[in-house]
Protein backbone atom coordinates (compact mmCIF):
# COMPACT_ATOMS: atom_id res chain seq x y z
CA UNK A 1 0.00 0.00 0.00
CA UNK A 2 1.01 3.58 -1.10
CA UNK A 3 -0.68 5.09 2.22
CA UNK A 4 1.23 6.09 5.32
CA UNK A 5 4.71 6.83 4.58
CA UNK A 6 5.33 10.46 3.48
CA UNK A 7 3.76 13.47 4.72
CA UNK A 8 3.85 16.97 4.09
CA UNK A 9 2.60 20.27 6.06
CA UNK A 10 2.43 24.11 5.06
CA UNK A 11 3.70 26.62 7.41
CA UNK A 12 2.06 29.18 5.05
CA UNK A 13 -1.62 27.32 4.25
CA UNK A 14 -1.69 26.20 7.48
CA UNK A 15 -3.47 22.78 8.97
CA UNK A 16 -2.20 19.00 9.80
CA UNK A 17 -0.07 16.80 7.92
CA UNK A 18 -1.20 15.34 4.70
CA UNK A 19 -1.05 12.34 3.62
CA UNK A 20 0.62 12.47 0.39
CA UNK A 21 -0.92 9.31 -0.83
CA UNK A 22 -4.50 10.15 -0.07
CA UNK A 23 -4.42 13.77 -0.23
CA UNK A 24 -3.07 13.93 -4.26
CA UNK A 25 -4.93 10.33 -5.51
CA UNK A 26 -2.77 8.46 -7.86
CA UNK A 27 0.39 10.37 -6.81
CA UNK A 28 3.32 7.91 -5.31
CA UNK A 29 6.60 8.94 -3.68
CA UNK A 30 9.41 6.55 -5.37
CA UNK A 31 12.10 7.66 -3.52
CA UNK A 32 13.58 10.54 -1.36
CA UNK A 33 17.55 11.30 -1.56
CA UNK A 34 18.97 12.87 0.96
CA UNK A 35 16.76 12.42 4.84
CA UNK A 36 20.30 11.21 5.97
CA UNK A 37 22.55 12.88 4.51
CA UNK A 38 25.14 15.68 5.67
CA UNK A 39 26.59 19.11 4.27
CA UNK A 40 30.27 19.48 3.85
CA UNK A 41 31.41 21.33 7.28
CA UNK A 42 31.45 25.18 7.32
CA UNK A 43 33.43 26.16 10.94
CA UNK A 44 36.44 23.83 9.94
CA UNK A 45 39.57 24.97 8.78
CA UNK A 46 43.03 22.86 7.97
CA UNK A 47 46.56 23.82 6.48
CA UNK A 48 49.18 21.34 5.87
CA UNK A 49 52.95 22.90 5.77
CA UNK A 50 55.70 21.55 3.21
CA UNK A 51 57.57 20.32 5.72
CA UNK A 52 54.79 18.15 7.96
CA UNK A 53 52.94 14.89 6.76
CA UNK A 54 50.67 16.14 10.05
CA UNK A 55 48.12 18.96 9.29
CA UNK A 56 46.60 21.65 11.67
CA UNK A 57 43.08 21.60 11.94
CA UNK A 58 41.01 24.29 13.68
CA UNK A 59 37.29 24.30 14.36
CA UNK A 60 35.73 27.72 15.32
CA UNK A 61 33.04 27.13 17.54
CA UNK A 62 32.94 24.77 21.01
CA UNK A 63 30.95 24.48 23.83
CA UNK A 64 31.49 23.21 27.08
CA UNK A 65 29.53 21.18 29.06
CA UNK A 66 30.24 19.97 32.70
CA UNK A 67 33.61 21.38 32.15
CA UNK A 68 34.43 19.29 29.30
CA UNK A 69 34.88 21.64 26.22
CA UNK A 70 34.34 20.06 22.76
CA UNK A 71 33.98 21.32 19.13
CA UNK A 72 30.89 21.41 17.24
CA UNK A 73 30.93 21.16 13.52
CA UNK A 74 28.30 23.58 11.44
CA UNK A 75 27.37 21.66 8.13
CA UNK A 76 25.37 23.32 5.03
CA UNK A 77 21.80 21.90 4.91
CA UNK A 78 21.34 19.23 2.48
CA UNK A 79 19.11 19.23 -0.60
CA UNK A 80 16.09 16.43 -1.02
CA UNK A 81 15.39 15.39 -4.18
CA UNK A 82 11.49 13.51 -4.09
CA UNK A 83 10.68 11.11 -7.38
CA UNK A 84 7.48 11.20 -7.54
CA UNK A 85 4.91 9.48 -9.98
CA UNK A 86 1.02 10.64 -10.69
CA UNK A 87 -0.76 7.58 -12.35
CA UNK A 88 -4.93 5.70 -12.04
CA UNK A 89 -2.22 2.48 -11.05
CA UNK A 90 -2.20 4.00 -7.96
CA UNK A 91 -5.47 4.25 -6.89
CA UNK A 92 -9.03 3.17 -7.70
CA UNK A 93 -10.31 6.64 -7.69
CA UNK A 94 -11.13 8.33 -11.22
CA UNK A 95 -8.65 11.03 -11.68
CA UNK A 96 -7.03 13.53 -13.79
CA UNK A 97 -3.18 12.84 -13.79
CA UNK A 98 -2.58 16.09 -15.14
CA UNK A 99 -4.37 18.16 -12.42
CA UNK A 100 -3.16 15.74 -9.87
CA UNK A 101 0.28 16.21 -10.50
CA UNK A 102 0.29 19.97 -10.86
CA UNK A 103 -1.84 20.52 -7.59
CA UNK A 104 1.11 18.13 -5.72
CA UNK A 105 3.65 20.35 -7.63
CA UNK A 106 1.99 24.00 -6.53
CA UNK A 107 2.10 22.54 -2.78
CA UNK A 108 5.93 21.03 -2.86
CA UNK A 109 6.60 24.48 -4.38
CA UNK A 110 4.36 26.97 -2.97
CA UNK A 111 6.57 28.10 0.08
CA UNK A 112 8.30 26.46 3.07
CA UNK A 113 6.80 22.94 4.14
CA UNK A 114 7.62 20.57 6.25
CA UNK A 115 7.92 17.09 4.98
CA UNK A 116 7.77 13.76 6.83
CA UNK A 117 9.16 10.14 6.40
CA UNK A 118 7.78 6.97 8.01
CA UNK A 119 10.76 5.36 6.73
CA UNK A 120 13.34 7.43 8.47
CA UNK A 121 10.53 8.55 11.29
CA UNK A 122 12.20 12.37 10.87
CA UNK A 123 11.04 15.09 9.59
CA UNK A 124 12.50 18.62 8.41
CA UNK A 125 11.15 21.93 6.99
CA UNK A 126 12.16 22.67 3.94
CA UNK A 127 11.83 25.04 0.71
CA UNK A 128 12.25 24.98 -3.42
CA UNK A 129 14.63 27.15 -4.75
CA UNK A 130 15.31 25.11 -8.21
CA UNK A 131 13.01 24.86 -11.27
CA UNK A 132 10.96 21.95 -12.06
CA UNK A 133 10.16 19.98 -14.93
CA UNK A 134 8.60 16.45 -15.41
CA UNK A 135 11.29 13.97 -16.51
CA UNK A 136 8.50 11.87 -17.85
CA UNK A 137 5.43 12.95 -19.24
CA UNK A 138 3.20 10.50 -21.02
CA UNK A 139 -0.70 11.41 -21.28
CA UNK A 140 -3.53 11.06 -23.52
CA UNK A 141 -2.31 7.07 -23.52
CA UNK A 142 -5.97 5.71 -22.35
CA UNK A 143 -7.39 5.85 -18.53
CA UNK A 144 -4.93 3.43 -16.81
CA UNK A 145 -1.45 3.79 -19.23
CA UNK A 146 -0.96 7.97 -18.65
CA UNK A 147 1.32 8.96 -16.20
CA UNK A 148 3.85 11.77 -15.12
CA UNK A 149 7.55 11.40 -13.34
CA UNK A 150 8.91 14.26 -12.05
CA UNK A 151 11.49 14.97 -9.43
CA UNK A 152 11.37 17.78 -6.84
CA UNK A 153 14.34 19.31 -5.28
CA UNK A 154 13.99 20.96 -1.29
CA UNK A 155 16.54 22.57 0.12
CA UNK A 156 16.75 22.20 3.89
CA UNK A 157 16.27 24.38 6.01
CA UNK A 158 17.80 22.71 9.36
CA UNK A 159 19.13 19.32 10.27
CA UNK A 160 16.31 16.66 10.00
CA UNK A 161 14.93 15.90 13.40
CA UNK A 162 12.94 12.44 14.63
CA UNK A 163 9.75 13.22 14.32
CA UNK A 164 7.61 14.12 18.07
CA UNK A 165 4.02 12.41 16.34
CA UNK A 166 5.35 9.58 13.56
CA UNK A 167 3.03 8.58 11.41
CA UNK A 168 1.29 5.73 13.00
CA UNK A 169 1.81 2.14 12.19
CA UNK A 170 -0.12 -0.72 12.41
CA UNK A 171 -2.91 0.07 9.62
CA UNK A 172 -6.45 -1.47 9.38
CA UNK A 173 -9.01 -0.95 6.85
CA UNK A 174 -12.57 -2.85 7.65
CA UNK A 175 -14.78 -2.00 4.27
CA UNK A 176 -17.37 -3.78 2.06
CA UNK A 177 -16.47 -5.48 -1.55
CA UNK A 178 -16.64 -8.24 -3.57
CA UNK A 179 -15.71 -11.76 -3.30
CA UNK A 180 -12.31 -10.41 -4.17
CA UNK A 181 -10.53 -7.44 -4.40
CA UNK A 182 -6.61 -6.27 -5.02
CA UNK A 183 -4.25 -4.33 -2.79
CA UNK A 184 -5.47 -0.85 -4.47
CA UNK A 185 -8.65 -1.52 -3.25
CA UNK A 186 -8.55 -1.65 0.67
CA UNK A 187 -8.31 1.90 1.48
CA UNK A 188 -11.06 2.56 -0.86
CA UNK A 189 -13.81 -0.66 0.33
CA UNK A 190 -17.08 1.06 0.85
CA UNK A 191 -17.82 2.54 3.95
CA UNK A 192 -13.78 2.25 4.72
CA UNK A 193 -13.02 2.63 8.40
CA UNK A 194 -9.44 3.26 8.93
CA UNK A 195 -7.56 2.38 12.21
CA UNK A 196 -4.17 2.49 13.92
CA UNK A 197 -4.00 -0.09 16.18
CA UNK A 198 -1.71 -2.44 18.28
CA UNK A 199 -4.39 -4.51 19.55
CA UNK A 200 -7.72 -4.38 16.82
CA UNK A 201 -9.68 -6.60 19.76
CA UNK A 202 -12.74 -5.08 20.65
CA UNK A 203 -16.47 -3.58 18.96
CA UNK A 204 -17.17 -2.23 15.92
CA UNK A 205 -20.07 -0.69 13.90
CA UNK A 206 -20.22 -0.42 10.35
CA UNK A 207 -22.82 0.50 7.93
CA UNK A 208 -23.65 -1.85 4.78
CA UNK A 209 -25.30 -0.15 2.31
CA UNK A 210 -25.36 -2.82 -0.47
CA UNK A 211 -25.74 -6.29 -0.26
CA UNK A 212 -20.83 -7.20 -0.08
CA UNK A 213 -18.87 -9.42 2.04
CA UNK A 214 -17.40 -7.76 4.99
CA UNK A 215 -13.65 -7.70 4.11
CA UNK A 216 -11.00 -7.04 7.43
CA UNK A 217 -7.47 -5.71 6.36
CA UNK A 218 -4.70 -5.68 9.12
CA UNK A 219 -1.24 -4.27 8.13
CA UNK A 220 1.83 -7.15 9.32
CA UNK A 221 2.58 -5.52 12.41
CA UNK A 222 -0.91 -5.93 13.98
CA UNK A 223 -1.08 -10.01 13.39
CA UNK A 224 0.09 -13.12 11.55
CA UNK A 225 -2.64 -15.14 12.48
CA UNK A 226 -4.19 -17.29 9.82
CA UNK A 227 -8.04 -16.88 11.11
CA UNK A 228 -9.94 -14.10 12.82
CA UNK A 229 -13.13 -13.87 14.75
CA UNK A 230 -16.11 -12.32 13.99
CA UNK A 231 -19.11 -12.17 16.00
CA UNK A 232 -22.11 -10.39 15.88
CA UNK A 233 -25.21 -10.31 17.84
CA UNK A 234 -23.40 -13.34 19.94
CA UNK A 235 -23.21 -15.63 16.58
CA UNK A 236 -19.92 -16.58 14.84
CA UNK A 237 -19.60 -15.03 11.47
CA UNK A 238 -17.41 -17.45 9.32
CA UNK A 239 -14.83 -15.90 7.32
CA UNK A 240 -11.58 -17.05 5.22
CA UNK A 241 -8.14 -18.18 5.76
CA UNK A 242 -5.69 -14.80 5.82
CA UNK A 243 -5.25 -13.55 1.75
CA UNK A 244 -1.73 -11.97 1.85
CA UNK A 245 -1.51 -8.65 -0.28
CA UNK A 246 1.72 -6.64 -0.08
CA UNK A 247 2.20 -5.39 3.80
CA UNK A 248 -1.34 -6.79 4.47
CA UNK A 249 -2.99 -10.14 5.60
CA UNK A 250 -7.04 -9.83 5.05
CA UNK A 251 -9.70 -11.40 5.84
CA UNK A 252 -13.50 -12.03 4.43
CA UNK A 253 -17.12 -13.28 5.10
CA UNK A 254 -17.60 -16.13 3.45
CA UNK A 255 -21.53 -15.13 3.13
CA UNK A 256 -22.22 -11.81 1.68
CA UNK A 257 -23.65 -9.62 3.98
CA UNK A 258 -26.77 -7.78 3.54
CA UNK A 259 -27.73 -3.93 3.73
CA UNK A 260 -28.03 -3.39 7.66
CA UNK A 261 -26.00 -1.80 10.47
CA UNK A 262 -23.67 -4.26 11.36
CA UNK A 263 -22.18 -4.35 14.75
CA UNK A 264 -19.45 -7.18 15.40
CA UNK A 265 -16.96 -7.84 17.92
CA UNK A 266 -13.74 -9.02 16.58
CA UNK A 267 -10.82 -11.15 17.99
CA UNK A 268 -7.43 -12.20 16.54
């Protein structure tokens, strides 16, 4: 799933963290260069004579702590460089590639941000100072074969920090569908309820508006057990062995459920 690893913020625009995946539909973060990397040092000086193998060194600024004095190194702030991709592969929504990727460009370019990594749990502000183009641009190739490529480049604007609120793990989408469904799908069963959760044990309530089987999607962290259990209104509702897709085991009804409020308690 696409879901749940980068996130982005605007100091100017204001409001939480975004998503990136569910925010701009269709748009997927390949790759970012540069959450752990370092500037060439600023404060540090060195001079070797002719006559000495062994070279000075000096380093401008110190501080001392508990009377032990040491030197602290001042490094240029690195540059990120996102790859980025805007295609219908990755999502089941009906979009526009085109306006998708330009909205995600206007934001990444719009002013200082802060972005986020779940991958690297840090997080750093951040601004644009280079041009952009796409690298790739293919459109007008039919619904599901158009996409765009493009790669951003941030400068930083301090040293990437751990992040105080990391994106959550642990993911769990409960949703209706059919009698199957593919890894695009989960986020977007009907009636989706997303979760974070350590433990998913406990009661739920979900409205079924047309006639589906119930499908339960827990992220690898949560559980590896084969079977769940469903129960509702103190009967056992049978479903299927664990369906592995990508990061995700999931589960379904075996009997399609009809339009009601369901309520069910479920146990892994």
């Amino acid at each position: 799933m696409f879901e749940n690893r980068y996130f982005v913020r605007s100091d100017s625009l204001g409001g939480g963290w975004r998503d990136v995946a569910t925010t701009w539909k269709g748009c997927h973060i390949l790759k970012i260069d540069g959450f752990e990397g370092r500037g060439k040092p600023l404060n540090v000086y060195t001079e070797q004579w002719i006559n000495s193998q062994q070279e000075d060194c000096l380093v401008t600024l110190q501080e001392t702590t508990s009377n032990i004095t040491r030197d602290v190194v001042i490094r240029e702030n690195v540059d990120l460089q996102i790859t980025f991709i805007v295609s219908k592969k990755y999502t089941n929504a009906l979009i526009d590639v085109r306006q998708q990727h330009d909205s995600f460009v206007d934001f990444m370019t719009g002013g200082v941000i802060r972005i986020k990594s779940r991958y690297t749990e840090k997080e750093v502000r951040a601004v644009c100072l280079s041009e952009y183009k796409p690298t790739t641009e293919k459109l007008k190739r039919g619904l599901n074969n158009s996409f765009i490529i493009g790669t951003i480049t941030l400068h930083t604007l301090d040293i990437p920090q751990q992040s105080d609120d990391a994106p959550l793990h642990n993911n769990m989408y409960i949703g209706f569908g059919g009698a199957t469904i593919s890894p695009s799908e989960i986020p977007n069963l009907a009636n989706v309820q997303h979760y974070n959760r350590d433990n998913v044990n406990g009661n739920y309530s979900i409205e079924c508006t047309a006639t589906g089987y119930l499908w339960v999607c827990l992220e690898g962290g949560i559980t590896s057990v084969d079977n769940i259990h469903i129960e509702a209104s103190f009967l056992y509702v049978p479903t299927t062995s664990a369906i592995v897709m990508g990061n995700y085991r999931c589960y379904r009804t075996k009997n399609r459920i009809i339009p009601h409020t369901m309520e069910f308690k479920l146990t892994v």
